[in-house]
Structure formats: C-alpha cells, structure tokens
C-alpha atoms as a PDB file:
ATOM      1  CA  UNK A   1       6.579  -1.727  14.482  1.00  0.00           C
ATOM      2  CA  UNK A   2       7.826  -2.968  11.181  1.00  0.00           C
ATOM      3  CA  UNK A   3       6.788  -2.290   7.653  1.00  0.00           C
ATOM      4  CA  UNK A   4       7.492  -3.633   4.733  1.00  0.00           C
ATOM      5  CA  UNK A   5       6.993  -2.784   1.173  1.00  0.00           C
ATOM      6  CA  UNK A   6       7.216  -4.855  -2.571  1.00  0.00           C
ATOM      7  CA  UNK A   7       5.625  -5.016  -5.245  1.00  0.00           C
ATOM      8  CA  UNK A   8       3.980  -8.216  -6.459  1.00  0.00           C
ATOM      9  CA  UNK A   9       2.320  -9.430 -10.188  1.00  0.00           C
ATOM     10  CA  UNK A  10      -0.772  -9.347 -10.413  1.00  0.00           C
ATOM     11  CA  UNK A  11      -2.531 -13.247  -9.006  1.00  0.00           C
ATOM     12  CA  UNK A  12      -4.828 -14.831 -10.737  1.00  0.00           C
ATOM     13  CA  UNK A  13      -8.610 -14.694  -9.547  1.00  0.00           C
ATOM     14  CA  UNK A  14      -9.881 -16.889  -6.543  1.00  0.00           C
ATOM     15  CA  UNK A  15     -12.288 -18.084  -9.506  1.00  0.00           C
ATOM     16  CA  UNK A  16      -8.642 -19.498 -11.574  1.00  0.00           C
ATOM     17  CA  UNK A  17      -6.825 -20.413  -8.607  1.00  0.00           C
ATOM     18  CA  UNK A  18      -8.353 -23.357  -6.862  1.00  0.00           C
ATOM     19  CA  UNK A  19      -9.546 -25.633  -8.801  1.00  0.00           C
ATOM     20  CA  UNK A  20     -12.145 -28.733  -7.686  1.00  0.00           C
ATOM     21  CA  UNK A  21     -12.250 -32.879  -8.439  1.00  0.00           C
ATOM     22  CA  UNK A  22     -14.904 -34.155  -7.121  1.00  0.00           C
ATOM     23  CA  UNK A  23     -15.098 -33.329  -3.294  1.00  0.00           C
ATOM     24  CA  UNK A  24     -11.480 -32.441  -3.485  1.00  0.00           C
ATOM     25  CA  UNK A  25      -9.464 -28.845  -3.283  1.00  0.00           C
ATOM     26  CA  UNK A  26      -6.601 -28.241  -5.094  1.00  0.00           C
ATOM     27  CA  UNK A  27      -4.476 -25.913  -6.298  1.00  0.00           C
ATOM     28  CA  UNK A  28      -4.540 -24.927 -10.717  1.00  0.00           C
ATOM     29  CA  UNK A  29      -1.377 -25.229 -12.510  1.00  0.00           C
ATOM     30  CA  UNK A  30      -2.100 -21.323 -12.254  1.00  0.00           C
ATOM     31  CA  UNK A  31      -2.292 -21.083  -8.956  1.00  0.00           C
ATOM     32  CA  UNK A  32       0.946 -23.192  -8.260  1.00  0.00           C
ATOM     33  CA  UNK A  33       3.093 -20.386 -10.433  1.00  0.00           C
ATOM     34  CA  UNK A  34       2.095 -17.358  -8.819  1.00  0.00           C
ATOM     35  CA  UNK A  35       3.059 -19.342  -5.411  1.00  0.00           C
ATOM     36  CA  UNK A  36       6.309 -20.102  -7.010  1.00  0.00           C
ATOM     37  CA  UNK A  37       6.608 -16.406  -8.071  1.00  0.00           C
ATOM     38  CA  UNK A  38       6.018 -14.906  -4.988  1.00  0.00           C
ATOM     39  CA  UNK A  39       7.898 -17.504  -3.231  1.00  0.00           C
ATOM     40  CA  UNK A  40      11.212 -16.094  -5.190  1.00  0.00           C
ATOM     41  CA  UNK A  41      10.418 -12.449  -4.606  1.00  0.00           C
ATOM     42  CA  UNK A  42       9.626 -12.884  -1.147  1.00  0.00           C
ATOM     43  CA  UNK A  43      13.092 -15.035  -0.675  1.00  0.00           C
ATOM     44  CA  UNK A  44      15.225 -12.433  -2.950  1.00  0.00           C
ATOM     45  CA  UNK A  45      14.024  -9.605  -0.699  1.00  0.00           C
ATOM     46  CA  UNK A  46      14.611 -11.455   1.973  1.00  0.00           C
ATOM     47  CA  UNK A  47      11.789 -11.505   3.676  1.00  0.00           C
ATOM     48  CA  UNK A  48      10.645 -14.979   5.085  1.00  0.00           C
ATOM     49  CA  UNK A  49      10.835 -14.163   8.049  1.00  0.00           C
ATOM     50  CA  UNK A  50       7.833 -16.377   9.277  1.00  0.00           C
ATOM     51  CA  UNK A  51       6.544 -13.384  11.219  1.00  0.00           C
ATOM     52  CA  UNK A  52       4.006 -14.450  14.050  1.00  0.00           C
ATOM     53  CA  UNK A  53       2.968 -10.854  14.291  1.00  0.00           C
ATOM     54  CA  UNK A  54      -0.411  -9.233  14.188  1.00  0.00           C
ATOM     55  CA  UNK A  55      -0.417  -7.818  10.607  1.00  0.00           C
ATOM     56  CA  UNK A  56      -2.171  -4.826   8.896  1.00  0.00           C
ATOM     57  CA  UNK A  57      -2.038  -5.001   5.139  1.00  0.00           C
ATOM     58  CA  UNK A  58      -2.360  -2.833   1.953  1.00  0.00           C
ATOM     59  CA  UNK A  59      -3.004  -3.991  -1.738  1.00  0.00           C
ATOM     60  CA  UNK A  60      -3.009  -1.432  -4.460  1.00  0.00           C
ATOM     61  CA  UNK A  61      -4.035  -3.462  -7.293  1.00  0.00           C
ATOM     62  CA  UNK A  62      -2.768  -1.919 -10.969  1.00  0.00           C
ATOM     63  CA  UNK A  63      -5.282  -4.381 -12.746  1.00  0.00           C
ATOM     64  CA  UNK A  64      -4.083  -5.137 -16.280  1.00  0.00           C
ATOM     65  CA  UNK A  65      -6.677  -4.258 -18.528  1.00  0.00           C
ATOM     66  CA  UNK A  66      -9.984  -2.999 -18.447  1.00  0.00           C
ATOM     67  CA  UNK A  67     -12.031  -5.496 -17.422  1.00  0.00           C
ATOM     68  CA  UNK A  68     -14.552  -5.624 -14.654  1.00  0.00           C
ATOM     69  CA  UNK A  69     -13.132  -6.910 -11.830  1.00  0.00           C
ATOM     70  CA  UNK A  70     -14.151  -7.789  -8.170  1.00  0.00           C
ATOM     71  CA  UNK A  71     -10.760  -6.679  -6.043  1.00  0.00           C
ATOM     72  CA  UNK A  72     -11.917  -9.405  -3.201  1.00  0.00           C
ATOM     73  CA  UNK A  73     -10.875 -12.139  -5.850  1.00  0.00           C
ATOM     74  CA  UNK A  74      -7.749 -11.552  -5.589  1.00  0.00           C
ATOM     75  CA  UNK A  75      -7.633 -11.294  -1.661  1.00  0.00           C
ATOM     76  CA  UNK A  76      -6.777 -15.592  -1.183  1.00  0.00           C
ATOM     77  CA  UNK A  77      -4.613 -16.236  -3.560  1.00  0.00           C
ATOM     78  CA  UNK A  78      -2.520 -13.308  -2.471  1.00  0.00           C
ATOM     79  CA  UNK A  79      -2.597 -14.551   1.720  1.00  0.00           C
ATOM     80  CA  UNK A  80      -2.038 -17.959   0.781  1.00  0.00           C
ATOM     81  CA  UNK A  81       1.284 -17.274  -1.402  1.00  0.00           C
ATOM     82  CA  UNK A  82       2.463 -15.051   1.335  1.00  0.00           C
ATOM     83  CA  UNK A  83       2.145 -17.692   3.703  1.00  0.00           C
ATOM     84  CA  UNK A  84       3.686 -20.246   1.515  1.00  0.00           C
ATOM     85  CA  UNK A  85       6.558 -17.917   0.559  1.00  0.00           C
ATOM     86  CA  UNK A  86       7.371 -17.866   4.445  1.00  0.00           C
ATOM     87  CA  UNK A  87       6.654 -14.398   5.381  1.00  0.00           C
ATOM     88  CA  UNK A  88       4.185 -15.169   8.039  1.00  0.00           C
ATOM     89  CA  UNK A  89       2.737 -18.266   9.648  1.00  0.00           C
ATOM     90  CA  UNK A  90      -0.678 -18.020   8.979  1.00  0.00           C
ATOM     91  CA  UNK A  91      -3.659 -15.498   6.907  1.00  0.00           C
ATOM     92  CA  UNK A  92      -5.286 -15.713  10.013  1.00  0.00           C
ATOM     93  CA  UNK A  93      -2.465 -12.820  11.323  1.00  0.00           C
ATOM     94  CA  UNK A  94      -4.065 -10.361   9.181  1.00  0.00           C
ATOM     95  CA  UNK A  95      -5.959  -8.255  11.073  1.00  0.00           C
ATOM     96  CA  UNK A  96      -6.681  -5.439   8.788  1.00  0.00           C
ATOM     97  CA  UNK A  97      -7.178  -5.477   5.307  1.00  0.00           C
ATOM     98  CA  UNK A  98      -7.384  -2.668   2.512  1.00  0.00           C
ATOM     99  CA  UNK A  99      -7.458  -3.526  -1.165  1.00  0.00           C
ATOM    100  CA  UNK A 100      -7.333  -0.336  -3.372  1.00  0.00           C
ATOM    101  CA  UNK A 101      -7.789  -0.430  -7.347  1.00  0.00           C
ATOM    102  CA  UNK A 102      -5.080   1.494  -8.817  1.00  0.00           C
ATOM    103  CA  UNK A 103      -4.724   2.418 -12.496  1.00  0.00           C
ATOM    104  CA  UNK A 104      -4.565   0.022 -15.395  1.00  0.00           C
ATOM    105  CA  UNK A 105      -0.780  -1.570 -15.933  1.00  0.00           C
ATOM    106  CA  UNK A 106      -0.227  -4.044 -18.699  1.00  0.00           C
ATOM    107  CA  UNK A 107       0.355  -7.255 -17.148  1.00  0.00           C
ATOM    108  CA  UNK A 108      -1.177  -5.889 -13.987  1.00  0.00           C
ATOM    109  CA  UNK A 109       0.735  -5.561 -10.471  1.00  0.00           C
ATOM    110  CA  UNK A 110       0.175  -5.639  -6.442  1.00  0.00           C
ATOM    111  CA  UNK A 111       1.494  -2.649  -4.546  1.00  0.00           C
ATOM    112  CA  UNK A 112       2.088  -4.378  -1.261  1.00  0.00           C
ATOM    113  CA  UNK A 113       2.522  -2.577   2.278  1.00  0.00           C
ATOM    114  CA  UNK A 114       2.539  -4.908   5.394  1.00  0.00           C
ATOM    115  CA  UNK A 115       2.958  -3.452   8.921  1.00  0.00           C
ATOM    116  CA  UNK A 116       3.235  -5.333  12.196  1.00  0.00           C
ATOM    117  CA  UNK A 117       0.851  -4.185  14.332  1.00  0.00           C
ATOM    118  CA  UNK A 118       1.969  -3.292  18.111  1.00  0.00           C
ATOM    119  CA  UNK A 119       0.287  -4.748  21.029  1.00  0.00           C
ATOM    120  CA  UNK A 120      -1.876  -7.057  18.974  1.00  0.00           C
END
C-alpha cells in the first residue's frame, strides 16, 4: 500500500474554476493555472505515475483568510488537476474522501495525503 504526501496551493473555488458560454463548459484562465501549478509540483516530485489504484485521500485545507468558506468547493478543482498532472487516471479512483479545514495561512495551502488502497 502506497502513500504519498505534498503539499499543494490553495485552488480556486468550483464557483471560479469552470466557467460557462452558452451551453458550453470550460475551464477560467484561473482554473487553467492552478492545473499548470499542480502539473509542475506533481512532475518535480515525481509523481505521475498514472496510478490505476483504488485511492483514499486527505485534504487539510490552510484557507487563506478568514472568509466563510464551503471546503466541498474546493473538492473538483483539486481531482481534476491531479488527474491532469498524471498522478492517476481518473477522480472516479477516489474512493474515500476527507477534507479537513486547517488554520488560516496567507495565501492559503492543501495538505495532501493519498494512499492506495489494497484489495480495492
């Protein structure tokens, strides 16, 4: 069973990250920078590794400031840069998912921990 641990910044809301012309989906100039972001620190660690594993994972969420916040917001943006990054295949892996607020950071962080789960 493997784990890994990073830290990530902070992503931008769900609300801030797709963005919608007409009928159509896309992604905000926002939401294309944080995938860029996390695709470097996901590279320099080396880890795209394009798991296909079963996958458990952890957020501690250092918001950065003291605004009210709903944690689930966060939750997409996050799976989808992971997956575009190359460290697993798909968000549908993730079995289990915890998001914990953690204390106020300027700038605001992610506190990652991803474990491959066994016999999944």
């Amino acid at each position: 069973m493997n784990k890994y641990q990073f830290v990530l910044p902070y992503p931008p809301s769900v609300n801030t990250y797709w963005r919608r012309r007409g009928s159509q989906y896309y992604i905000s100039d926002k939401g294309q920078k944080y995938r860029k972001d996390v695709q470097q620190i996901i590279h320099q660690l080396k880890l795209d590794i394009f798991t296909k594993s079963r996958l458990r994972i952890k957020v501690i969420a250092d918001v950065p400031d003291s605004r009210r916040r709903d944690l689930d917001n966060i939750l997409k943006g996050l799976l989808d840069s992971l997956i575009h990054a190359g460290f697993a295949e798909d968000d549908e892996q993730f079995d289990d998912i915890r998001v914990i607020r953690g204390v106020k950071v300027p700038g605001g962080r992610l506190g990652i921990k991803i474990t491959e789960l066994e016999n999944a």
